[in-house]
C-alpha atoms as a PDB file:
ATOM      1  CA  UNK A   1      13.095  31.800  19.903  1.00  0.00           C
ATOM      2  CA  UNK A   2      16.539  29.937  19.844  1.00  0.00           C
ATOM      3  CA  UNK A   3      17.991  27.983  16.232  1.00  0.00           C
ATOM      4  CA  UNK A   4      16.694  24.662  17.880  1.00  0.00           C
ATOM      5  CA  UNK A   5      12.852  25.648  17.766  1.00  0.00           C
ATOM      6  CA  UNK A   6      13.442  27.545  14.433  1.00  0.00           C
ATOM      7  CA  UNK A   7      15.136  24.458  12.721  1.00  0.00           C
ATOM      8  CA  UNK A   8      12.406  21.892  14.231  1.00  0.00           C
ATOM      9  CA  UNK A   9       9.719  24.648  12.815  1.00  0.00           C
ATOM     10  CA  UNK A  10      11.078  24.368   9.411  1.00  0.00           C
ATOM     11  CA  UNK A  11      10.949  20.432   9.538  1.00  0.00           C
ATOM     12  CA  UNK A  12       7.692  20.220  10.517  1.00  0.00           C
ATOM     13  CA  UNK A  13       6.751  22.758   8.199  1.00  0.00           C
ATOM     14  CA  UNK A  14       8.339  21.303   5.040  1.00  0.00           C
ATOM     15  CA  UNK A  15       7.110  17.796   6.236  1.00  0.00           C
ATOM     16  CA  UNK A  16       3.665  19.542   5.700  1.00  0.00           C
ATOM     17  CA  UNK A  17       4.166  21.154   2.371  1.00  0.00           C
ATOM     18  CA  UNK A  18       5.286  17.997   1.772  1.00  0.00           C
ATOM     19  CA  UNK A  19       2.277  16.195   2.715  1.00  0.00           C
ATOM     20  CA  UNK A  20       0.053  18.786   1.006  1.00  0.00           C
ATOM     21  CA  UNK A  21       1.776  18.555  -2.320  1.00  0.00           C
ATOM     22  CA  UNK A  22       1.461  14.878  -2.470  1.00  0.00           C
ATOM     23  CA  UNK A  23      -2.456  14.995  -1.863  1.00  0.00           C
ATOM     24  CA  UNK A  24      -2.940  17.161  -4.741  1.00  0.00           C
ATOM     25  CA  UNK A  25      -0.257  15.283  -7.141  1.00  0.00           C
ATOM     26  CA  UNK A  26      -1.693  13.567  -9.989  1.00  0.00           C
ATOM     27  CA  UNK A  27      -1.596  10.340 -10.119  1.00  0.00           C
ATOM     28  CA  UNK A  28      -0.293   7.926 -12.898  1.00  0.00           C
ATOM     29  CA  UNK A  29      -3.095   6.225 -14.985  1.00  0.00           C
ATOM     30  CA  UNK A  30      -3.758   2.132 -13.229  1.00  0.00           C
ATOM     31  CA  UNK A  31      -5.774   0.631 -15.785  1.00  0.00           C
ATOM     32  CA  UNK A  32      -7.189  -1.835 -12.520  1.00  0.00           C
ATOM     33  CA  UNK A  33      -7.507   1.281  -9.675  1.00  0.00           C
ATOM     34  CA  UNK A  34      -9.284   3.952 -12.368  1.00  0.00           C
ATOM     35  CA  UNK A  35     -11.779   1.159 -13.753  1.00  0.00           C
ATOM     36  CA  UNK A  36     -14.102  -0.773 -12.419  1.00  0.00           C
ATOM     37  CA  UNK A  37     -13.189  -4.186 -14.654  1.00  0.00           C
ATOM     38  CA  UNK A  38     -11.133  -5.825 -11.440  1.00  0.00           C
ATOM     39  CA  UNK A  39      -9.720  -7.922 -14.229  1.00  0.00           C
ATOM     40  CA  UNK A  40      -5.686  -8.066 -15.296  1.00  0.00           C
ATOM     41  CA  UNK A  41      -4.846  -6.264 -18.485  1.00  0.00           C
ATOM     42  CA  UNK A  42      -2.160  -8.940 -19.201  1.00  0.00           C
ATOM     43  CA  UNK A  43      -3.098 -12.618 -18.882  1.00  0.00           C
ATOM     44  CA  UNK A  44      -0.684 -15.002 -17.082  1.00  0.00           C
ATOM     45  CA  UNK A  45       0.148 -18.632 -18.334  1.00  0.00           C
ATOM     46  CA  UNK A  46       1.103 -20.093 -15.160  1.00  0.00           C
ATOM     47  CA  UNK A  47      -1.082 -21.183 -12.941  1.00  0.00           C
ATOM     48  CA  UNK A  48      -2.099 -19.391  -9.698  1.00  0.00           C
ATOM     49  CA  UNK A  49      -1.152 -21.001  -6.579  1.00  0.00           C
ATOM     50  CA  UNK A  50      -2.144 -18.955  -2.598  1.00  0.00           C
ATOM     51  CA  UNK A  51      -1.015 -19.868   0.496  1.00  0.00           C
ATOM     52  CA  UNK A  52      -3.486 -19.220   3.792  1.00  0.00           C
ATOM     53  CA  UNK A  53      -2.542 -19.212   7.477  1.00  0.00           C
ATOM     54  CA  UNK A  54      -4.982 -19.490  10.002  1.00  0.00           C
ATOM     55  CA  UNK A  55      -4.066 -19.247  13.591  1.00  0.00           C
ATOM     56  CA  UNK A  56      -6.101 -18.624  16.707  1.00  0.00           C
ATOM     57  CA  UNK A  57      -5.517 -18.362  19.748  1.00  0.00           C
ATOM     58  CA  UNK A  58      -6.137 -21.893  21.683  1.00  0.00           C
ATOM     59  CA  UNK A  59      -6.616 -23.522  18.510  1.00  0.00           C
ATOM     60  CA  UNK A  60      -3.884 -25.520  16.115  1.00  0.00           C
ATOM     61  CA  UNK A  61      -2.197 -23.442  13.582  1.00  0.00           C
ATOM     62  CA  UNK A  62      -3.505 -24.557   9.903  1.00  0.00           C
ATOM     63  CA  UNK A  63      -1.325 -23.615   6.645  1.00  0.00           C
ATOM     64  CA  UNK A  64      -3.728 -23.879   3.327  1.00  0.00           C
ATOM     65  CA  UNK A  65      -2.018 -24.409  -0.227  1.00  0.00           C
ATOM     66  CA  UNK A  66      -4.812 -23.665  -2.915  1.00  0.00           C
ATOM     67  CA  UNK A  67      -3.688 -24.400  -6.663  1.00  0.00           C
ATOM     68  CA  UNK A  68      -5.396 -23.598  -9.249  1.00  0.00           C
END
């Protein structure tokens, strides 16, 4: 085995310790992923405004603004 397939054998190895280790890493506390409210824990003032694009194939591009 030459210093090209050893060094390439190292990367992929540490890329998979790598990969391990972050599987088993805590994580930090999220107030919305580790309960099931779905709600914001701070409230915003301003309003809430989305944008939508629909586009199909054959069909006219549409851009929706919803404010709320």
């Amino acid at each position: 085995m030459d210093w090209q397939q050893t060094v390439s054998l190292a990367v992929v190895a540490s890329t998979a310790v790598l990969l391990v280790g972050s599987k088993f890493r805590r994580r930090k506390f999220s107030f919305e992923r580790n309960t099931h409210c779905g709600c914001v824990a701070v409230q915003q003032s301003s309003p809430q405004s989305s944008i939508v694009f629909h586009a199909r194939k054959g069909q006219r591009p549409e851009v929706l603004v919803k404010m709320r």
